[in-house]
C-alpha atoms as a PDB file:
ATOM      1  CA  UNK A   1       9.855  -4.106 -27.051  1.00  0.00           C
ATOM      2  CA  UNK A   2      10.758  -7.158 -24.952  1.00  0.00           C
ATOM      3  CA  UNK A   3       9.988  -4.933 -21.744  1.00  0.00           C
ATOM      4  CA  UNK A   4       6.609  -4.107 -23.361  1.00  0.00           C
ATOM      5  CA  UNK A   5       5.794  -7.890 -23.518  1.00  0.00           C
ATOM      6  CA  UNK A   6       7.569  -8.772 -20.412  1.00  0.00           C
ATOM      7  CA  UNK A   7       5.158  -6.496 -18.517  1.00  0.00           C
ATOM      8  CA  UNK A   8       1.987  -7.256 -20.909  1.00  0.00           C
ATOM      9  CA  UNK A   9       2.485 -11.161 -19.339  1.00  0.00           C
ATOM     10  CA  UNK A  10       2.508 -10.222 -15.933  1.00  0.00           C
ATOM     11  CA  UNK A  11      -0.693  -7.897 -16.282  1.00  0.00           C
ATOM     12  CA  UNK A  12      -2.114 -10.720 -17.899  1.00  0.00           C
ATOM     13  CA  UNK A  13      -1.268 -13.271 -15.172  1.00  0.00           C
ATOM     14  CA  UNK A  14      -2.407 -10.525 -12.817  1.00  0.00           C
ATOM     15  CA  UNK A  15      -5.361 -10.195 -14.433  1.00  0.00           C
ATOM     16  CA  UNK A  16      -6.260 -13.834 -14.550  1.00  0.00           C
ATOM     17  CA  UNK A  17      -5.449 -14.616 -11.235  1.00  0.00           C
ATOM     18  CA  UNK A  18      -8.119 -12.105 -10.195  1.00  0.00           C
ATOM     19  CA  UNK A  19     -10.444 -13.084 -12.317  1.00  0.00           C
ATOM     20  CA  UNK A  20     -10.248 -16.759 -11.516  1.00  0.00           C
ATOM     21  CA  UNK A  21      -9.819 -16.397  -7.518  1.00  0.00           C
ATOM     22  CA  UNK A  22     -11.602 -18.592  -5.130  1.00  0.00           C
ATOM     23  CA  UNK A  23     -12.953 -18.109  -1.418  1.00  0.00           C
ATOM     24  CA  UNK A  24      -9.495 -19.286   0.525  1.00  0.00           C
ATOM     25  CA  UNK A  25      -9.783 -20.650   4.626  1.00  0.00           C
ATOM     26  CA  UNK A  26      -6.545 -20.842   5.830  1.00  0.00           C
ATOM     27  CA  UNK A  27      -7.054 -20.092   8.955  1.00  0.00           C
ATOM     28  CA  UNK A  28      -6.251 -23.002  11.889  1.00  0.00           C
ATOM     29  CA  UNK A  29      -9.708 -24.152  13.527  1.00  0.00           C
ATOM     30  CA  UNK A  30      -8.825 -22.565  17.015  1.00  0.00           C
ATOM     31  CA  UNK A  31      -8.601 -18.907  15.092  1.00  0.00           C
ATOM     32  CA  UNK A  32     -11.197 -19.439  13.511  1.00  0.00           C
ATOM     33  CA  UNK A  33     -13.500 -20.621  16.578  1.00  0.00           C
ATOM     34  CA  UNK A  34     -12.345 -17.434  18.437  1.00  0.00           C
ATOM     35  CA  UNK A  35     -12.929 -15.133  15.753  1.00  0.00           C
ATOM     36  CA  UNK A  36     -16.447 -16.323  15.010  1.00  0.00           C
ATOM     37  CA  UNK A  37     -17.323 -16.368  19.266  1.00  0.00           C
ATOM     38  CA  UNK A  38     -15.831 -13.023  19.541  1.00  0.00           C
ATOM     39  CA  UNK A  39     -17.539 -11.781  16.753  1.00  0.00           C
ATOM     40  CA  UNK A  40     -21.125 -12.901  17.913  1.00  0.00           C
ATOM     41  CA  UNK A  41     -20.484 -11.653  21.427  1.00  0.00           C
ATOM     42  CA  UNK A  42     -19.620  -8.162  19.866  1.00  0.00           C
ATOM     43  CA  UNK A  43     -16.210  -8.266  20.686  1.00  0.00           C
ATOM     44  CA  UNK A  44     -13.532  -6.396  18.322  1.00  0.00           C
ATOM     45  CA  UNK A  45     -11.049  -9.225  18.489  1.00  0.00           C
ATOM     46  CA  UNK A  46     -12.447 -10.656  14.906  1.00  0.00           C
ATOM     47  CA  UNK A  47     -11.870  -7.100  13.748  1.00  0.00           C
ATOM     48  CA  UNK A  48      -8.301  -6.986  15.125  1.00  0.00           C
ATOM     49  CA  UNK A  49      -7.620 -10.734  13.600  1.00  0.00           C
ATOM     50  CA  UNK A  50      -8.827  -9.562  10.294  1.00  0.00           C
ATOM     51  CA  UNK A  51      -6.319  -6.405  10.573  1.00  0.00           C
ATOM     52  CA  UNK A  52      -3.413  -8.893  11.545  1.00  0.00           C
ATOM     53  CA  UNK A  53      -3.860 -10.973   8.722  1.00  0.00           C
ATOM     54  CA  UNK A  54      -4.267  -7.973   6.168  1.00  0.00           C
ATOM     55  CA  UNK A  55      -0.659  -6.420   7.613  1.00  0.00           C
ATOM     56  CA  UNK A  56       1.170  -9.806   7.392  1.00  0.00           C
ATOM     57  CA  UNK A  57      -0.349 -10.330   3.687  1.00  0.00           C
ATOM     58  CA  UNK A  58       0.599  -6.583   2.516  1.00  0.00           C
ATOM     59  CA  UNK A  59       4.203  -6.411   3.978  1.00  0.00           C
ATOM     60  CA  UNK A  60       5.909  -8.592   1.524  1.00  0.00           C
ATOM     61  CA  UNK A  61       4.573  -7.314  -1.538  1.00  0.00           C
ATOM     62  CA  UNK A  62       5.136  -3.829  -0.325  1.00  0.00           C
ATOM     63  CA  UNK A  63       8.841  -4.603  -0.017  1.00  0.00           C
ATOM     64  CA  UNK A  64       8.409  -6.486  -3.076  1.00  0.00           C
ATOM     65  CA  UNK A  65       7.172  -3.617  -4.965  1.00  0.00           C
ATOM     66  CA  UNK A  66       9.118  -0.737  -3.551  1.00  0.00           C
ATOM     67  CA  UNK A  67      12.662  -3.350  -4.634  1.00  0.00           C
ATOM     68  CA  UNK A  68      11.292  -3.615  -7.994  1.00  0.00           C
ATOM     69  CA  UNK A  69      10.655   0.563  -8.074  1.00  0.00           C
ATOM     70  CA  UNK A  70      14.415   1.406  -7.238  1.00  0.00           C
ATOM     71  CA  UNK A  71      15.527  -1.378  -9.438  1.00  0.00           C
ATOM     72  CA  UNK A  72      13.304  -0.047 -12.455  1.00  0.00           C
ATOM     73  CA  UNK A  73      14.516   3.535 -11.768  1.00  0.00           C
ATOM     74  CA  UNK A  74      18.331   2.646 -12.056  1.00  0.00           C
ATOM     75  CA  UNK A  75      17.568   0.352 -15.397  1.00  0.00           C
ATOM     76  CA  UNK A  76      16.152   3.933 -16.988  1.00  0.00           C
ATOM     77  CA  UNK A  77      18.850   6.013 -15.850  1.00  0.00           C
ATOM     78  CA  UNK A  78      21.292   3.639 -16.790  1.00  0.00           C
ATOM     79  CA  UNK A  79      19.631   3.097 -20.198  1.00  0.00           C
ATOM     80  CA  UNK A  80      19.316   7.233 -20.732  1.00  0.00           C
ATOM     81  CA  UNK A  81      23.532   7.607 -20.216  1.00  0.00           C
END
């Protein structure tokens, strides 16, 4: 049961988080300068930016979640023996 609520909190938090998001710039003003120059000269180096940042925002919550998988996977077998 404590699980159950555990896990209803975090959806919830989840939930509002996405809900409630805002439009974020946090990119430094040279970055930004080159990506919108490149972009209006029809350059690809916007698109490769763009990739960059998605990879360095991903990575930790893929480690994150695949931590929390394993861990989850030994608490059931543990609790089934």
């Amino acid at each position: 049961m404590k699980t159950r609520k555990l896990l209803f909190s975090i959806s919830l938090l989840v939930l509002l988080v996405l809900v409630f998001q805002t439009d974020a710039t946090a990119q430094c003003a040279m970055c930004t300068a080159t990506a919108e120059t490149s972009n209006d000269a029809g350059s690809s180096a916007a698109h490769g930016l763009n990739k960059g940042v998605m990879y360095l925002f991903l990575t930790p919550y893929i480690i994150i979640g695949t931590i929390a998988y394993f861990w989850r996977r030994s608490v059931k077998k543990a609790q089934q023996s």
